[in-house]
Protein backbone atom coordinates (compact mmCIF):
# COMPACT_ATOMS: atom_id res chain seq x y z
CA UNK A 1 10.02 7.64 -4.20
CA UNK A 2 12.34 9.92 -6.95
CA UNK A 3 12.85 6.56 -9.20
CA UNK A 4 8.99 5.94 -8.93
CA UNK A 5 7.53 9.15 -8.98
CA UNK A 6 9.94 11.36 -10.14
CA UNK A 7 9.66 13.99 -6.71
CA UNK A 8 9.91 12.94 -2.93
CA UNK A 9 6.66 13.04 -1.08
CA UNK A 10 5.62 16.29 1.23
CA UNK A 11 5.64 13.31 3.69
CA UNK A 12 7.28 10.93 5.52
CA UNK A 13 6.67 7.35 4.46
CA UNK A 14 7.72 3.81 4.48
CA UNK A 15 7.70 1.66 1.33
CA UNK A 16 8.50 -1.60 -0.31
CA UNK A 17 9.71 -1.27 -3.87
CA UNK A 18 9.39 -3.37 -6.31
CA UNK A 19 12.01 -3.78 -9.45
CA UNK A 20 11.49 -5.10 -13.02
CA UNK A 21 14.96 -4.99 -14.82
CA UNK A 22 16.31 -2.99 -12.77
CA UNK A 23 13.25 -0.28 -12.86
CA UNK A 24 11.00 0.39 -9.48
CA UNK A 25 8.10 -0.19 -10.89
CA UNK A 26 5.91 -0.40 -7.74
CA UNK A 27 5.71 1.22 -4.38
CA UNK A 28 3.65 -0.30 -1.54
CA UNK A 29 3.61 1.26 2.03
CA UNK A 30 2.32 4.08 4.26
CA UNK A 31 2.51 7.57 3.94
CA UNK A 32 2.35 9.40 7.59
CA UNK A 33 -0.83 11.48 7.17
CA UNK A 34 -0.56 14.81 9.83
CA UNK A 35 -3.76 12.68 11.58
CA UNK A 36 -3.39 9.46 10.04
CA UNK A 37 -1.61 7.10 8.02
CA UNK A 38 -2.11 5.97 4.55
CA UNK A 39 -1.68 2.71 3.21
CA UNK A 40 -0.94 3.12 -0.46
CA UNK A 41 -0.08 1.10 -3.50
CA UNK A 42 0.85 2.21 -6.82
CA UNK A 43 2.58 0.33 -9.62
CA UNK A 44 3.58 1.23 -13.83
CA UNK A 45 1.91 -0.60 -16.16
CA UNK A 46 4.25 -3.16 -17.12
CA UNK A 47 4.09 -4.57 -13.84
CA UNK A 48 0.04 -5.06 -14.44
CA UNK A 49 1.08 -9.10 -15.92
CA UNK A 50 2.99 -9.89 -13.06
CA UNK A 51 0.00 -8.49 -10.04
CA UNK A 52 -0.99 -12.09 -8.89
CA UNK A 53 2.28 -13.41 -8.88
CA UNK A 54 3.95 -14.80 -5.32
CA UNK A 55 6.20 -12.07 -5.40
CA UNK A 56 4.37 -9.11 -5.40
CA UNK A 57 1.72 -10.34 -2.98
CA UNK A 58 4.88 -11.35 -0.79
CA UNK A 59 6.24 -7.20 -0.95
CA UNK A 60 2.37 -6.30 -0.41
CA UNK A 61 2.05 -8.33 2.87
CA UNK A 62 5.18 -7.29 4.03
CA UNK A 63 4.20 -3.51 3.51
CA UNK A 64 1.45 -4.46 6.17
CA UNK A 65 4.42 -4.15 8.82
CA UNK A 66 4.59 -0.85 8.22
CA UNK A 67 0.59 -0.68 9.24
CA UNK A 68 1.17 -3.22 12.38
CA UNK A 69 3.85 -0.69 13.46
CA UNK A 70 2.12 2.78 12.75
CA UNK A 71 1.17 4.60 16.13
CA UNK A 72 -2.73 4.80 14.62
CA UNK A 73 -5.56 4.67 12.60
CA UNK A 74 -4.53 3.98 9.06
CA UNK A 75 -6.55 4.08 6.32
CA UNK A 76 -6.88 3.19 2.77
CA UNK A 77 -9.12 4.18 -0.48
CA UNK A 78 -10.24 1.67 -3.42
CA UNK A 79 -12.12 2.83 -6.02
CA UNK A 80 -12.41 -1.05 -7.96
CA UNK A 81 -13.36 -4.42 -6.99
CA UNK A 82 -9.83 -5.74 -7.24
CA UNK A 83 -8.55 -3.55 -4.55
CA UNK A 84 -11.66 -4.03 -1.74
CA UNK A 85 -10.94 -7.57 -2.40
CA UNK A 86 -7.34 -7.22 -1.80
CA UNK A 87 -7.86 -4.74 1.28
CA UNK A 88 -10.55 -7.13 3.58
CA UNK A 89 -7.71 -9.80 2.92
CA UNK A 90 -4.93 -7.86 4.16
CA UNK A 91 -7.47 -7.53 7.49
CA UNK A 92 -8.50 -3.83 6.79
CA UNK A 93 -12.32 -3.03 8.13
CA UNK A 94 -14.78 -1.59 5.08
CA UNK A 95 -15.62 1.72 6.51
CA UNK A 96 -17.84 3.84 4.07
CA UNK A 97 -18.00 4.16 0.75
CA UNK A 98 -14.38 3.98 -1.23
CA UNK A 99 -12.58 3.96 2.63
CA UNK A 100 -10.82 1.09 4.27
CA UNK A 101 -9.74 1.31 7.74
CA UNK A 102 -6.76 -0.24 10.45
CA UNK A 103 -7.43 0.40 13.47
CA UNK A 104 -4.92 -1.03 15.33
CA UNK A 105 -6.52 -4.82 15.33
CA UNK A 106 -3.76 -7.39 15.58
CA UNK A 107 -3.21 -9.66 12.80
């Protein structure tokens, strides 16, 4: 979280990182929220021509162990297209607006 972020998070979390020469340029994971978790993703800008590739989608699925194994409901916000598209793949429900929900299907 300090080599992405440059702070640790008030929370606890688990994360996949992702590296680009050596740089974490990507974090993917859930944050534990005091009444639910958060699924999160958040990557640098140089990483933006490398999104589709194998190997991102690969750290992104994996992150969804983290969700499978979260004692919860976890949710998730997307504000673009991209994102929704990304989020009903990974098997999270459309619950209102900008919010995506897990809760607790089996994959």
């Amino acid at each position: 979280m300090v080599a992405f972020h440059g702070q640790t998070s008030r929370h606890s979390l688990r994360a996949n990182s992702i590296l680009l020469d050596g740089e974490v340029v990507a974090m993917v994971g859930v944050v534990r929220h005091p009444e639910w978790g958060v699924f999160f993703s958040d990557h640098k800008p140089q990483l933006r021509p490398y999104l589709s590739s194998v190997t991102v989608w690969r750290a992104v699925k994996d992150a969804m162990t983290f969700v499978h194994n979260y004692r919860g409901p976890v949710m998730a916000i997307s504000d673009g297209v991209e994102g929704c598209i990304n989020l009903k793949r990974l098997g999270f429900e459309h619950l209102y607006g900008a919010w995506w929900g897990w809760l607790g299907q089996q994959q």
